[in-house]
Protein backbone atom coordinates (compact mmCIF):
# COMPACT_ATOMS: atom_id res chain seq x y z
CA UNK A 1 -40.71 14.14 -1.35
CA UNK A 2 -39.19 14.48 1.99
CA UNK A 3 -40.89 12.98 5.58
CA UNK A 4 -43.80 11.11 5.38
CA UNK A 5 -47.47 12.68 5.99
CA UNK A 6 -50.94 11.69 5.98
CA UNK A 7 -52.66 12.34 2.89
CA UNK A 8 -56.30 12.27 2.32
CA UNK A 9 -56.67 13.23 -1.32
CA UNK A 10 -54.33 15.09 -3.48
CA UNK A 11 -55.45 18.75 -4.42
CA UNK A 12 -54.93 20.24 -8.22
CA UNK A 13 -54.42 23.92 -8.68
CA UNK A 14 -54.01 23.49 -12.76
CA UNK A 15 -57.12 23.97 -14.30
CA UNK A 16 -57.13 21.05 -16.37
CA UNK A 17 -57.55 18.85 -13.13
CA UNK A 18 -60.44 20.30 -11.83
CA UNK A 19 -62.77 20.92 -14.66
CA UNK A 20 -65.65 18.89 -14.51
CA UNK A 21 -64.84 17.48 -11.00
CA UNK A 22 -66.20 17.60 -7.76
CA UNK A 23 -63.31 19.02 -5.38
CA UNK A 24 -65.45 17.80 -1.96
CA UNK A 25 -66.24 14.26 -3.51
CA UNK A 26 -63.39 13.54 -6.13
CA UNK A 27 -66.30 12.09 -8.42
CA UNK A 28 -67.36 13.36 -11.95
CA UNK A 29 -70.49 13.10 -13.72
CA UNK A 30 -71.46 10.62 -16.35
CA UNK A 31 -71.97 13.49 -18.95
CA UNK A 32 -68.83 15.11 -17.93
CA UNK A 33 -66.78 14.78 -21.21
CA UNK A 34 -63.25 12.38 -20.71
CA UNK A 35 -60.15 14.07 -19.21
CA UNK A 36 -56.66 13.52 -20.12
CA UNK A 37 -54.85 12.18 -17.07
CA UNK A 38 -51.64 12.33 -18.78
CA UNK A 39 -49.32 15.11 -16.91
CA UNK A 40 -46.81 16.67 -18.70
CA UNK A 41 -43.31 16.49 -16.73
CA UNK A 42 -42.44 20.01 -16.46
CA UNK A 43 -46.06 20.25 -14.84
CA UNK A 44 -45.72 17.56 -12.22
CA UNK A 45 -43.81 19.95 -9.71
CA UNK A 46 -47.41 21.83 -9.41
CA UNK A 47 -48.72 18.91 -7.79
CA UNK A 48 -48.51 19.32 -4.13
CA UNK A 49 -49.43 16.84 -1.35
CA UNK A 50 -51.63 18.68 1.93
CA UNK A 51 -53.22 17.21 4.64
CA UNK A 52 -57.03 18.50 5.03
CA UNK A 53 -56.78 18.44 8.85
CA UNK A 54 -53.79 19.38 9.90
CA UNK A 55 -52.89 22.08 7.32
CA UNK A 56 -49.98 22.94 5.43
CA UNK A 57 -47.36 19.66 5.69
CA UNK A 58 -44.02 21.29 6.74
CA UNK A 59 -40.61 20.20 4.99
CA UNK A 60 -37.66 20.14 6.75
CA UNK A 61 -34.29 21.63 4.80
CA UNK A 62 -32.27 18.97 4.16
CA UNK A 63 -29.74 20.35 6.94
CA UNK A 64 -32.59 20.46 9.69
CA UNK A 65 -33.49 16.56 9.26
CA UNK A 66 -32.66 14.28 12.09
CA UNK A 67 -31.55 12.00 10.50
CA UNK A 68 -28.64 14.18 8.57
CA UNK A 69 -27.49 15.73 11.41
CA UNK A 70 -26.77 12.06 13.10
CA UNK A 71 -24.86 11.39 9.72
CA UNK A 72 -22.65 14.38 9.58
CA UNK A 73 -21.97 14.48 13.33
CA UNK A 74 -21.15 10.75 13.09
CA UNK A 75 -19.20 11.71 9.97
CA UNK A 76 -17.35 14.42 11.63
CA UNK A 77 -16.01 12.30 14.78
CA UNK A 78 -14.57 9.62 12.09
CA UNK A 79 -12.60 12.14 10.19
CA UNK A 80 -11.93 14.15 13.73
CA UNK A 81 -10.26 10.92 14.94
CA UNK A 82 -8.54 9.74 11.89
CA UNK A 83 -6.53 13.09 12.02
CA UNK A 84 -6.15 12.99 15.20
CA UNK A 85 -4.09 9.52 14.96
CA UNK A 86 -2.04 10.63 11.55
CA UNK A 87 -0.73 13.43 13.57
CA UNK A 88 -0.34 11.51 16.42
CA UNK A 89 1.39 8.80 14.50
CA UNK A 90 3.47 11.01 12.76
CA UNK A 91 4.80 12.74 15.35
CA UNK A 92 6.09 9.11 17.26
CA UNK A 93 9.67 8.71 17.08
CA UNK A 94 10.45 6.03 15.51
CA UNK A 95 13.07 3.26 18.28
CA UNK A 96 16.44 3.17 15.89
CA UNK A 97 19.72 2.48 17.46
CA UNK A 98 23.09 2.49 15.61
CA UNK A 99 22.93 -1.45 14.87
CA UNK A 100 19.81 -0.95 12.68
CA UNK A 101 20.84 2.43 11.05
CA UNK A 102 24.05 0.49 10.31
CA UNK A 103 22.69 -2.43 9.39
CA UNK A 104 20.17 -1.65 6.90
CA UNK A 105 22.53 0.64 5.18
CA UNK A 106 25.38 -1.88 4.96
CA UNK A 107 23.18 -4.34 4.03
CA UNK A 108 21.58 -2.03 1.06
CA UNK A 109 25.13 -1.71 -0.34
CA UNK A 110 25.43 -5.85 0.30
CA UNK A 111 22.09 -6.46 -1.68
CA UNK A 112 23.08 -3.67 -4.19
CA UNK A 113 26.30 -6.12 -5.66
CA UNK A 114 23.94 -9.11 -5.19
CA UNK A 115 21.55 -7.52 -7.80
CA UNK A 116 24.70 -6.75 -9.83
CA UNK A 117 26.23 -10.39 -9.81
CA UNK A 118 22.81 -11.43 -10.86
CA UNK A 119 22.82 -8.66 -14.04
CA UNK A 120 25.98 -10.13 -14.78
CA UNK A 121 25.49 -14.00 -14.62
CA UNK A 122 22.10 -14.22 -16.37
CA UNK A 123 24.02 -12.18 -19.27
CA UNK A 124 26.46 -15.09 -19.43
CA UNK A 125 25.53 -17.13 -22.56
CA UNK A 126 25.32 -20.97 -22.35
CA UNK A 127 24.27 -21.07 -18.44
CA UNK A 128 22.73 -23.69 -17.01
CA UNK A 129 18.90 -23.14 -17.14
CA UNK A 130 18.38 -24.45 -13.40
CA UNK A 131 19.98 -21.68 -12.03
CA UNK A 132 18.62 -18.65 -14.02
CA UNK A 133 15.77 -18.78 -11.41
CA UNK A 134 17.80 -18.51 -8.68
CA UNK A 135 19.61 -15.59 -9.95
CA UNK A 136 16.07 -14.06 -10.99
CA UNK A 137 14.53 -14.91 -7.24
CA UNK A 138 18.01 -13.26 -6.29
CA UNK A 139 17.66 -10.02 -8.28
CA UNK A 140 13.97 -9.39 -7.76
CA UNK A 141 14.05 -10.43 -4.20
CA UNK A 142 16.78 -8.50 -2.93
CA UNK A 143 15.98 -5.39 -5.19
CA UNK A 144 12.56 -5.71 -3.00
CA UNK A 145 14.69 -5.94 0.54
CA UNK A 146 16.64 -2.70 -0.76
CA UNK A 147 13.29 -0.84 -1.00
CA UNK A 148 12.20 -2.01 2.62
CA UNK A 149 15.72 -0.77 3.60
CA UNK A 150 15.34 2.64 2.62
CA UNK A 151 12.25 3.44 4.09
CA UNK A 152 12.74 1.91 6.97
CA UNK A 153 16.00 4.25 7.44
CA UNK A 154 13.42 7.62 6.24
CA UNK A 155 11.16 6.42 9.05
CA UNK A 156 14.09 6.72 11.33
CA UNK A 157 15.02 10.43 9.54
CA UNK A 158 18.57 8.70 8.92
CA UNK A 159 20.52 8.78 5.69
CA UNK A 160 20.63 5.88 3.48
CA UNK A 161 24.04 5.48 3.29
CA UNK A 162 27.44 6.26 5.74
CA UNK A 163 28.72 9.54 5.71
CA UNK A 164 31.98 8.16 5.89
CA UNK A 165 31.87 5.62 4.07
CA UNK A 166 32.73 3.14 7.16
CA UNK A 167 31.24 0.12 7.19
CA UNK A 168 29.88 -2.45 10.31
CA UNK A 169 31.29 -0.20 12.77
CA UNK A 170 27.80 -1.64 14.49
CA UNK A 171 29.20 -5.01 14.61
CA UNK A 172 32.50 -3.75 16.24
CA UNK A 173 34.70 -4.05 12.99
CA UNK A 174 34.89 -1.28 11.23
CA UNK A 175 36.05 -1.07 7.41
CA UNK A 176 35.96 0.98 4.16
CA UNK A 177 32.63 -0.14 2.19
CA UNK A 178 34.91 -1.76 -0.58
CA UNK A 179 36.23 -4.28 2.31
CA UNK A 180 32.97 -5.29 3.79
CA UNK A 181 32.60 -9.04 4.31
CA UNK A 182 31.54 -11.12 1.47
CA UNK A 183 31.65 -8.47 -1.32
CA UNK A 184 33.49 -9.61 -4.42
CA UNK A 185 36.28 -7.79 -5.81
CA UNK A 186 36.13 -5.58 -8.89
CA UNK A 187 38.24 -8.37 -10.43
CA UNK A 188 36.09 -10.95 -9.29
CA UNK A 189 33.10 -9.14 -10.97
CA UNK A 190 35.34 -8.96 -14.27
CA UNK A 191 35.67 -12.82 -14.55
CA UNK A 192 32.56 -13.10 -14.32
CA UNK A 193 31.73 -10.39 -17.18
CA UNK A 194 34.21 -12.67 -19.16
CA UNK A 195 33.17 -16.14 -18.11
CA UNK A 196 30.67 -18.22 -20.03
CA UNK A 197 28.77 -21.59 -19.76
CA UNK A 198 29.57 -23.86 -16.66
CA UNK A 199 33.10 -21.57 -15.67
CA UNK A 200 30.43 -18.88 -15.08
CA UNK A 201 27.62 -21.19 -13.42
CA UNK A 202 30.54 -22.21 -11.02
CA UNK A 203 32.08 -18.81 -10.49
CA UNK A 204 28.63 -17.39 -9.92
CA UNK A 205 27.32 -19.57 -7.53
CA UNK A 206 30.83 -19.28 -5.55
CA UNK A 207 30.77 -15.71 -5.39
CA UNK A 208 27.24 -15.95 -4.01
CA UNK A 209 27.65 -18.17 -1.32
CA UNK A 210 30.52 -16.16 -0.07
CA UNK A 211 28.14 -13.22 -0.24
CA UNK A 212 25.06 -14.69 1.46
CA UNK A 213 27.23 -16.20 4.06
CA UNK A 214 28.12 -12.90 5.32
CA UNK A 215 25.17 -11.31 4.91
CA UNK A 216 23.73 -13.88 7.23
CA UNK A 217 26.02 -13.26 9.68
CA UNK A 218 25.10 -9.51 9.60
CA UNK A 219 21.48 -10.44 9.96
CA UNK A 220 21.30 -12.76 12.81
CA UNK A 221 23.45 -9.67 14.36
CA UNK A 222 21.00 -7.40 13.66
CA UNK A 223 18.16 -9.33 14.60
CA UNK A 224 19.56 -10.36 17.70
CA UNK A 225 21.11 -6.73 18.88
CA UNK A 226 18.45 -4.33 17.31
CA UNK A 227 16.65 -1.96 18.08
CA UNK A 228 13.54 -1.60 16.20
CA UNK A 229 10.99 -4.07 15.84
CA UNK A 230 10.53 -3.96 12.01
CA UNK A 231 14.61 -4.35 11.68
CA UNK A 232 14.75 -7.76 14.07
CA UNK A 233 12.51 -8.78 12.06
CA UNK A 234 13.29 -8.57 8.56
CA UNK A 235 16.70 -9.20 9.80
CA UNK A 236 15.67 -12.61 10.71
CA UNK A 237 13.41 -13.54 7.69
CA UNK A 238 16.44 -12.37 5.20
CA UNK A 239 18.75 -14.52 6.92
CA UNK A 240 16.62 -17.52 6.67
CA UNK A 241 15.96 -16.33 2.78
CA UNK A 242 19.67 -16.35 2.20
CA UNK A 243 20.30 -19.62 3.91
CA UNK A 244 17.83 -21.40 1.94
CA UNK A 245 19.40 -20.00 -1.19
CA UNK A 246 22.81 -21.18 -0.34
CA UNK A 247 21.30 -24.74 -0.17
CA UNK A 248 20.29 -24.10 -3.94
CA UNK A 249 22.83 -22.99 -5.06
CA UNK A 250 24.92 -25.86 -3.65
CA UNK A 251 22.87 -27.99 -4.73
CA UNK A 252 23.50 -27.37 -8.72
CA UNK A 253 27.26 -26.46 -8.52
CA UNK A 254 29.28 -29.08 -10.65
């Protein structure tokens, strides 16, 4: 039942309620034979509350309530608003400048061969067990940083990768991706496919110092010369990642 109302006694318009019983009073007699109080569900709807002074109680539809129409209006303005600030948000250009476009998509192709040297070396057989969680912190890690990279270059509409294939033109020396500091040759790569026990825990953990060294020095560039917020600062972070990853990889090189 909807709203509250007064009720002074509840009226029966079945038959079977009112047999025997004194509508003014509510009382039966003593001779009046026993009444079965049980009410069949599909009949309860027949029972109606009324108030004997007032009349008729009026029901409000459901859309007419007070306190409904506070909910949807309050409803409404939430939803209003949240719109309002996706399209608002979505329609802020995002700050970019050509350090961070270059950046993150050198960088991808940097952390792209870092994944790779990782494949290779924990394919190696007889490698020391000390480092095989390096090289997994390496590969999961940086496969992570590649997927920050990418969206951070859709949020600035630019393409993940150099049209030209020129690389850290943003740091003032420009080169062909294949020549971009730290990245080990395809021959390099091939010793490695070939080396096994401690020639490939040494080669390995050479080749990935060289690599994080430069990739530091791209990030402190970046985080000191660019121009979106989210680039400074996962430039920074990375470089301290790296950094601390060079110190454990020194640390188990024979």
């Amino acid at each position: 039942m909807r709203g509250t109302v007064a009720v002074d006694r509840i009226v029966a318009r079945n038959a079977w309620h009112t047999d025997g019983v004194d509508v003014t009073s509510g009382d039966r007699s003593a001779t009046d034979p026993p009444v079965d109080t049980t009410t069949p569900d599909e009949e309860l709807h027949d029972v109606e509350l009324v108030d004997d002074d007032d009349g008729d109680t009026l029901v409000l539809p459901w859309w007419q309530n007070p306190v409904n129409i506070i909910v949807i209006a309050v409803a409404t303005a939430l939803i209003a608003g949240m719109i309002g600030w996706l399209v608002g948000h979505s329609g802020n250009e995002v700050a970019s400048s050509d350090v961070d476009v270059g950046f993150l998509q050198d960088m991808r192709v940097h952390h792209e061969q870092a994944v790779r040297m990782s494949d290779i070396f924990l394919s190696r057989p007889e490698i020391d067990d000390q480092l095989v969680p390096v090289a997994q912190s390496i590969q999961f890690g940086q496969s992570i940083e590649i997927g920050i990279m990418l969206q951070l270059l859709r949020d600035m509409g630019a393409p993940t990768e150099s049209d030209d294939g020129q690389a850290m033109a943003w740091m003032g020396m420009p080169t062909d991706d294949e020549h971009m500091p730290g990245l080990a040759t395809d021959e390099q790569l091939a010793e490695l496919r070939a080396a096994k026990g401690s020639e490939a825990n040494d080669l390995f953990i050479d080749l990935m110092v060289t690599h994080h060294k430069a990739g530091i020095d791209m990030a402190n560039y970046a985080a000191e010369h660019g121009k979106n917020e989210d680039v400074r600062t996962y430039a920074s972070a990375w470089a301290g990642s790296q950094t601390e990853e060079i110190a454990e990889l020194e640390a188990l090189h024979s």
